[in-house]
PDB file of N, CA and C in Angstrom:
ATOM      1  N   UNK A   1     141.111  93.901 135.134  1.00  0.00           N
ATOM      2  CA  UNK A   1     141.584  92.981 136.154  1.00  0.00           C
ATOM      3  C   UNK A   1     140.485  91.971 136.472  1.00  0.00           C
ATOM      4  N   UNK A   2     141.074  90.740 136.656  1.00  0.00           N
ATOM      5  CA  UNK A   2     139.582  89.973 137.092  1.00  0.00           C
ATOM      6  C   UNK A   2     139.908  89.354 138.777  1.00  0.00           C
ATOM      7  N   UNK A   3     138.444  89.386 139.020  1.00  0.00           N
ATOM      8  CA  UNK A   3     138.156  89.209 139.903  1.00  0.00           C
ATOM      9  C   UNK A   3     138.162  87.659 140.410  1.00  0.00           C
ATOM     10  N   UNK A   4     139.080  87.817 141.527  1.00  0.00           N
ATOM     11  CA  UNK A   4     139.319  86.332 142.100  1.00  0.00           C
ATOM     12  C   UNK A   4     138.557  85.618 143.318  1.00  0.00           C
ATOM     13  N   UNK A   5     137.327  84.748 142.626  1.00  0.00           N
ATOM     14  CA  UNK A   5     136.057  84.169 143.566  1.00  0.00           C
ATOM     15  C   UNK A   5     136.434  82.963 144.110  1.00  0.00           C
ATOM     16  N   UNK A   6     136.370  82.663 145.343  1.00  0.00           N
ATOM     17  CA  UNK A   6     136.648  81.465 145.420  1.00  0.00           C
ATOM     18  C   UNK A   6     135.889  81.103 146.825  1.00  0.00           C
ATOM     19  N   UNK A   7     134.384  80.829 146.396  1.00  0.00           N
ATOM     20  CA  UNK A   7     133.598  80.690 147.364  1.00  0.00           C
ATOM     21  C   UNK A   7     133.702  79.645 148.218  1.00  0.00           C
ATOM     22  N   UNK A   8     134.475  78.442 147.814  1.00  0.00           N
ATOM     23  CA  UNK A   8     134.848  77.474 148.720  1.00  0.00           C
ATOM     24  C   UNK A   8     135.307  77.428 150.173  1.00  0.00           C
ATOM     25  N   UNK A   9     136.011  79.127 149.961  1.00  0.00           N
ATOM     26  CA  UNK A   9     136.954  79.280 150.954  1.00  0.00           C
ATOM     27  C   UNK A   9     136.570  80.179 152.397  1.00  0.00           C
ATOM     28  N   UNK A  10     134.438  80.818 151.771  1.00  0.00           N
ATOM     29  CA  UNK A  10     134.077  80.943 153.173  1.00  0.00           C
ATOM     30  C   UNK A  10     134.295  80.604 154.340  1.00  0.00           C
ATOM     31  N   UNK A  11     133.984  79.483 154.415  1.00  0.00           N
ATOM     32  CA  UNK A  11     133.838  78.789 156.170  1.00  0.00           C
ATOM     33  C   UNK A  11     135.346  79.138 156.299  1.00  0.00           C
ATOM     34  N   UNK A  12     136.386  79.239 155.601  1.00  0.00           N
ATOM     35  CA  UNK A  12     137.906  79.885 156.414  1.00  0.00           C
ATOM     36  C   UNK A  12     137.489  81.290 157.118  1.00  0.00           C
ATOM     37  N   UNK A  13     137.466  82.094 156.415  1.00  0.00           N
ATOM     38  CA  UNK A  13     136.904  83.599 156.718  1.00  0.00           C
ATOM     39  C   UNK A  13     135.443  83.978 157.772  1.00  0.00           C
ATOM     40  N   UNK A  14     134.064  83.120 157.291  1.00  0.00           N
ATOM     41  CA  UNK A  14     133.178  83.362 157.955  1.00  0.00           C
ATOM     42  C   UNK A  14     133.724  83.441 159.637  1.00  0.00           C
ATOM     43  N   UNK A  15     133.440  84.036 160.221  1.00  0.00           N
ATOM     44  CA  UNK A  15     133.492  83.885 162.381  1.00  0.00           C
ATOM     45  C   UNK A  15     132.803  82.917 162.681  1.00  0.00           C
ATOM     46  N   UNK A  16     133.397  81.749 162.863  1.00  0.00           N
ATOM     47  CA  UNK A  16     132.162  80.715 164.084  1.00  0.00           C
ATOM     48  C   UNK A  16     131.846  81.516 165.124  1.00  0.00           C
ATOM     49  N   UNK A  17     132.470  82.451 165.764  1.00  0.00           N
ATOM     50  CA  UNK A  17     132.259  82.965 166.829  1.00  0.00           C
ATOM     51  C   UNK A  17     132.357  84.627 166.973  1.00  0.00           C
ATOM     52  N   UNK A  18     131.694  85.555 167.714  1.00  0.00           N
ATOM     53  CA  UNK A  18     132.254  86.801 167.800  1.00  0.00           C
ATOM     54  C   UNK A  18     133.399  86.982 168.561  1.00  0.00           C
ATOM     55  N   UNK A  19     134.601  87.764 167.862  1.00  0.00           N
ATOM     56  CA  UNK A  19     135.810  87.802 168.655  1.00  0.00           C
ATOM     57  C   UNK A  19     135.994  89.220 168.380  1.00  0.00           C
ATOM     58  N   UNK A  20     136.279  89.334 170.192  1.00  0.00           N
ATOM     59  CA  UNK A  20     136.692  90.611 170.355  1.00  0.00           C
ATOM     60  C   UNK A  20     138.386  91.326 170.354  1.00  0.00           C
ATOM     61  N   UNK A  21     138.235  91.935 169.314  1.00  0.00           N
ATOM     62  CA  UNK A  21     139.669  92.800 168.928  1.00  0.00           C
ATOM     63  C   UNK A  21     140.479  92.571 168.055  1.00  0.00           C
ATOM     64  N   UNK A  22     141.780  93.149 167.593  1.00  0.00           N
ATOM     65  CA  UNK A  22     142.659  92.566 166.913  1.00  0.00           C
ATOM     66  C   UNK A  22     143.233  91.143 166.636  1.00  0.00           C
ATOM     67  N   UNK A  23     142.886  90.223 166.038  1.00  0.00           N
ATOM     68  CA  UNK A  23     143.790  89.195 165.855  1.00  0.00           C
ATOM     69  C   UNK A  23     145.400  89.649 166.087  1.00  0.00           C
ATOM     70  N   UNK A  24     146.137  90.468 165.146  1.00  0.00           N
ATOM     71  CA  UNK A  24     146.961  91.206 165.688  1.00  0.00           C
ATOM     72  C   UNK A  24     147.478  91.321 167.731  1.00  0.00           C
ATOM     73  N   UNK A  25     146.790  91.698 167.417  1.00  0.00           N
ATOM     74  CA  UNK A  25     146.902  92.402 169.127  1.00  0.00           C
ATOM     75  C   UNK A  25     146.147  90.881 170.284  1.00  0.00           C
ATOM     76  N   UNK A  26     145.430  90.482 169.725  1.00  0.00           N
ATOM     77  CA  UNK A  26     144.985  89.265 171.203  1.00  0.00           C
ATOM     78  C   UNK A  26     146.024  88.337 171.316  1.00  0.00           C
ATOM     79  N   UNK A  27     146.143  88.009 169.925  1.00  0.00           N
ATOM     80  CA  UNK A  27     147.111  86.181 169.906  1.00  0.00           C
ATOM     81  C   UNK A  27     148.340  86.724 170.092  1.00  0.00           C
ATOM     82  N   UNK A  28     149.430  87.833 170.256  1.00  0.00           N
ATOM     83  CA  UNK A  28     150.368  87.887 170.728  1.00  0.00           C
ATOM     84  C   UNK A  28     149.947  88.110 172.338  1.00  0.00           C
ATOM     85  N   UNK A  29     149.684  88.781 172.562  1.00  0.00           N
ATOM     86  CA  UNK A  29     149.227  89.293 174.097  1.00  0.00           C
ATOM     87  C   UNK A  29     148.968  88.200 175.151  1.00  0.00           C
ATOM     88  N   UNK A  30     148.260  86.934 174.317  1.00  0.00           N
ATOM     89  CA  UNK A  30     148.020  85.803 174.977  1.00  0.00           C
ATOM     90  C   UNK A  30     149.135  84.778 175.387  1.00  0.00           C
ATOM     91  N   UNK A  31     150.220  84.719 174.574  1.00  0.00           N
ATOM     92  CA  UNK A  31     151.370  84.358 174.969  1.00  0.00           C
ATOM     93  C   UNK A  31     151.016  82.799 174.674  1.00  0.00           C
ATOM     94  N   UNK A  32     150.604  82.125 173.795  1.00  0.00           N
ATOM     95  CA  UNK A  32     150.046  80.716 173.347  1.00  0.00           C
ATOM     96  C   UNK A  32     150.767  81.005 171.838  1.00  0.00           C
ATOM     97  N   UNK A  33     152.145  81.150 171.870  1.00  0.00           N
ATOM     98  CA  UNK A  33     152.964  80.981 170.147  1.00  0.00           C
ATOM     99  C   UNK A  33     152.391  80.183 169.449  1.00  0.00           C
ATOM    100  N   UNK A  34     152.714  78.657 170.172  1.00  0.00           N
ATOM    101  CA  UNK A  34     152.403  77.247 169.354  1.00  0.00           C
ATOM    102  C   UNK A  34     150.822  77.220 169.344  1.00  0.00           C
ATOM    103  N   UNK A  35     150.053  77.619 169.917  1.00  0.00           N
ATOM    104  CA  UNK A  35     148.638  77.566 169.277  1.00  0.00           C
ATOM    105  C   UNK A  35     148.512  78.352 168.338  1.00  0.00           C
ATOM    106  N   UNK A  36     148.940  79.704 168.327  1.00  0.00           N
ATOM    107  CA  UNK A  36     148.490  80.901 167.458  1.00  0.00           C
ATOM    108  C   UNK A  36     149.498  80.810 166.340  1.00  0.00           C
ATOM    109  N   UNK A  37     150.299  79.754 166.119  1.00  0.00           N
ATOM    110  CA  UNK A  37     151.534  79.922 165.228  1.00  0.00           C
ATOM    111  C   UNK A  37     152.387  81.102 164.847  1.00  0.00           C
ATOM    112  N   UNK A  38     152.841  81.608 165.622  1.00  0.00           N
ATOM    113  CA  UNK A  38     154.097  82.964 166.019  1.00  0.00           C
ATOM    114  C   UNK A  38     155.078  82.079 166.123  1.00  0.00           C
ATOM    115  N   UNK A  39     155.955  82.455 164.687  1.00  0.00           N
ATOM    116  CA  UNK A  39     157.109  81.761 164.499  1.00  0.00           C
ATOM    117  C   UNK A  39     158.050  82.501 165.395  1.00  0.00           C
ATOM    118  N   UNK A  40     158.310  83.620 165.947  1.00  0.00           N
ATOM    119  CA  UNK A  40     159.135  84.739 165.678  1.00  0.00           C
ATOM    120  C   UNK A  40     158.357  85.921 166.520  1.00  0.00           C
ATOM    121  N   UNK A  41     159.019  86.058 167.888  1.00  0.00           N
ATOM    122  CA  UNK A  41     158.492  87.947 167.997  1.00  0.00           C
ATOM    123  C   UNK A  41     160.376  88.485 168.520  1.00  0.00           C
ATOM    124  N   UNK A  42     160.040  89.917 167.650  1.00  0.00           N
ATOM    125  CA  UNK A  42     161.170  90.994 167.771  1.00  0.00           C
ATOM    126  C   UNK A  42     160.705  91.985 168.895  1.00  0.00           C
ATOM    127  N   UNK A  43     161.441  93.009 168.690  1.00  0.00           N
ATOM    128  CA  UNK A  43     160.896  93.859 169.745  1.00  0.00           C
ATOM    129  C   UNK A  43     159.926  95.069 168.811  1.00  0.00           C
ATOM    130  N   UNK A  44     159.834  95.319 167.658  1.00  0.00           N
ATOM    131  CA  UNK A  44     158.888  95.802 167.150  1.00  0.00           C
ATOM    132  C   UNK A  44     157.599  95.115 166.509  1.00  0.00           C
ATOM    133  N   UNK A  45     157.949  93.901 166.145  1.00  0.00           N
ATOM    134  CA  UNK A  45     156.987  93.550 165.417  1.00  0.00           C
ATOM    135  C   UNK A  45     157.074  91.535 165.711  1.00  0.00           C
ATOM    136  N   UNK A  46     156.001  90.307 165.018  1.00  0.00           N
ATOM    137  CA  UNK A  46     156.232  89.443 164.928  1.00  0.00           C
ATOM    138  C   UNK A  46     155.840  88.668 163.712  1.00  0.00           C
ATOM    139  N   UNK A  47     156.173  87.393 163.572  1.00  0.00           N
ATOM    140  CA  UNK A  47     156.073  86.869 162.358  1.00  0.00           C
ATOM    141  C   UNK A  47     154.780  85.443 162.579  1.00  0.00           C
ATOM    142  N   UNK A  48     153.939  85.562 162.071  1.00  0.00           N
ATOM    143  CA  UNK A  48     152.812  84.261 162.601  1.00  0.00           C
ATOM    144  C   UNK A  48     153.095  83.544 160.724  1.00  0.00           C
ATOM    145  N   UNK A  49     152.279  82.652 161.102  1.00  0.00           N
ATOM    146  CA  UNK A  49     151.551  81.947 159.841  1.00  0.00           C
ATOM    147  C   UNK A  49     150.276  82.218 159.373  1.00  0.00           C
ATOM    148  N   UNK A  50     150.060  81.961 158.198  1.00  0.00           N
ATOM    149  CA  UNK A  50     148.706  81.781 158.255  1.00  0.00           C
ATOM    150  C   UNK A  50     148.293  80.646 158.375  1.00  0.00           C
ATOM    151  N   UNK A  51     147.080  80.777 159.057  1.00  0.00           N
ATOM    152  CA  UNK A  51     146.373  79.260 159.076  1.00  0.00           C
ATOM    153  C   UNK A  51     146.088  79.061 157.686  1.00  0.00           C
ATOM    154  N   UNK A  52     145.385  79.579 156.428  1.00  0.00           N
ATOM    155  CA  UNK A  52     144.982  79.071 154.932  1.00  0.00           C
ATOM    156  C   UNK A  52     145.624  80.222 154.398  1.00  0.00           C
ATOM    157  N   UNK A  53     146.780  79.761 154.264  1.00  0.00           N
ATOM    158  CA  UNK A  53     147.730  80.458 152.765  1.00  0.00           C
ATOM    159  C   UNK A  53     147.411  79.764 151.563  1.00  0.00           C
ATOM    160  N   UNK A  54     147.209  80.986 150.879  1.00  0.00           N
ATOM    161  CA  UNK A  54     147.018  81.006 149.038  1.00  0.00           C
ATOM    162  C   UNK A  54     148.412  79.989 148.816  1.00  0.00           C
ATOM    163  N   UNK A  55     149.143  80.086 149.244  1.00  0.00           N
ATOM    164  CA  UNK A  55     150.624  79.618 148.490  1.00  0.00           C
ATOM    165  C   UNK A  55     151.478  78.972 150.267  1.00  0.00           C
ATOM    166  N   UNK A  56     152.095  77.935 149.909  1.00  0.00           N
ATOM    167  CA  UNK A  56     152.697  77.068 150.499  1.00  0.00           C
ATOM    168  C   UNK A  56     154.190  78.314 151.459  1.00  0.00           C
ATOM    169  N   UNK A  57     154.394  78.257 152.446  1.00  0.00           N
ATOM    170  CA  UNK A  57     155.131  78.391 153.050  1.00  0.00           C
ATOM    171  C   UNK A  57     154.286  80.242 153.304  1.00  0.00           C
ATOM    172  N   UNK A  58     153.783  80.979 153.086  1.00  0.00           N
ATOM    173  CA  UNK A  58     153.063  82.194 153.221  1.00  0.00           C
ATOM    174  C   UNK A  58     153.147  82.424 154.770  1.00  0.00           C
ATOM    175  N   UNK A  59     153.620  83.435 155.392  1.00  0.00           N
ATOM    176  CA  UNK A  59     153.413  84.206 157.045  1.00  0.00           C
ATOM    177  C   UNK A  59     153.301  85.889 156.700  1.00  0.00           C
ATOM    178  N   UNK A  60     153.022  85.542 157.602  1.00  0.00           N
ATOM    179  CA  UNK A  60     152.589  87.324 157.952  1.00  0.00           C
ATOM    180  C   UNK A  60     153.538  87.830 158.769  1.00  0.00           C
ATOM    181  N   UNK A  61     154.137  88.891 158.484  1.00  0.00           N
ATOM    182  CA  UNK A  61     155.104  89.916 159.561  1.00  0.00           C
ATOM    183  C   UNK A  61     154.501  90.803 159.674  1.00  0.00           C
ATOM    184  N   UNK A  62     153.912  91.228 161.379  1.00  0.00           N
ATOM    185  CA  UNK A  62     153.010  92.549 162.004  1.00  0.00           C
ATOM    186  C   UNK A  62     153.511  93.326 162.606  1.00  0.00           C
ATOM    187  N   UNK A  63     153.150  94.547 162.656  1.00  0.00           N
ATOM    188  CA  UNK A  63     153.996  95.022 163.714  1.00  0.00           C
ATOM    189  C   UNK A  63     153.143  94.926 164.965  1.00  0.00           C
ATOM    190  N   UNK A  64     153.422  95.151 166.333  1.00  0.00           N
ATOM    191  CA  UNK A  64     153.004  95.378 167.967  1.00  0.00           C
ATOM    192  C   UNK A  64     152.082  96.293 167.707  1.00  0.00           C
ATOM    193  N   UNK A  65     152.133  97.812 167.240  1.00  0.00           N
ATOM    194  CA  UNK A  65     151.526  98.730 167.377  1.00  0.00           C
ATOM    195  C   UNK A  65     150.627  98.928 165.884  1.00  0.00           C
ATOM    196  N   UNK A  66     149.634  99.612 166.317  1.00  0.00           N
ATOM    197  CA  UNK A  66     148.700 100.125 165.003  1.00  0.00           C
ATOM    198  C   UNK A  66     149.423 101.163 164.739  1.00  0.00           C
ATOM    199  N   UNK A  67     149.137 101.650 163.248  1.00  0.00           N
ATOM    200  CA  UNK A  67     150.001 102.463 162.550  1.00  0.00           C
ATOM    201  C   UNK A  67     148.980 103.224 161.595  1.00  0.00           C
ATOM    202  N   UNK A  68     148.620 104.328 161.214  1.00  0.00           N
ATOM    203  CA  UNK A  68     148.017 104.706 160.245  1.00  0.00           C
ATOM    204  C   UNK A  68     148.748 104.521 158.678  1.00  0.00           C
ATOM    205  N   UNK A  69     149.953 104.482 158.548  1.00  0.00           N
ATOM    206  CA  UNK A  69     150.592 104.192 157.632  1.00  0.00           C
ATOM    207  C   UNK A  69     151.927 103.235 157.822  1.00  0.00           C
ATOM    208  N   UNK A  70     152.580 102.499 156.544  1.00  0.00           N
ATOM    209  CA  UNK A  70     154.059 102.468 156.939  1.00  0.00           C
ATOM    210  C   UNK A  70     154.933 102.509 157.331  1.00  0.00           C
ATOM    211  N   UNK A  71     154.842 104.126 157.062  1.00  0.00           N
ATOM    212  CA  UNK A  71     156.740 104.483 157.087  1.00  0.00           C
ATOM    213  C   UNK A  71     155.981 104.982 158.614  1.00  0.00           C
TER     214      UNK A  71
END
């Protein structure tokens, strides 16, 4: 398998800042959708964007709660 480098894309990933807790868990909690881009919350889970998707139209569906697994 090869390995996919793409050092350009630090400063996305690096922290300008220390932030405390879940991304998950703060940016819903904060209730700022249109800043945090939360297309979508259900009653289990919600749907954000990513800010730098690999691929054009890409979101994330989370659930509310931490989970050790899946199912």
């Amino acid at each position: 398998m090869e390995i996919l480098w793409a050092p350009w894309r630090m400063a996305y990933i690096a922290p300008k800042t220390e932030q405390k807790g879940c991304i998950f868990c703060t940016q819903p909690a904060a209730h700022r959708d249109e800043e945090y881009h939360i297309l979508y919350r259900g009653e289990r889970c919600f749907i954000m964007l990513n800010l730098y998707p690999y691929n054009n139209g890409h979101f994330m569906i989370a659930p509310y709660n931490h989970t050790e697994t899946i199912e």
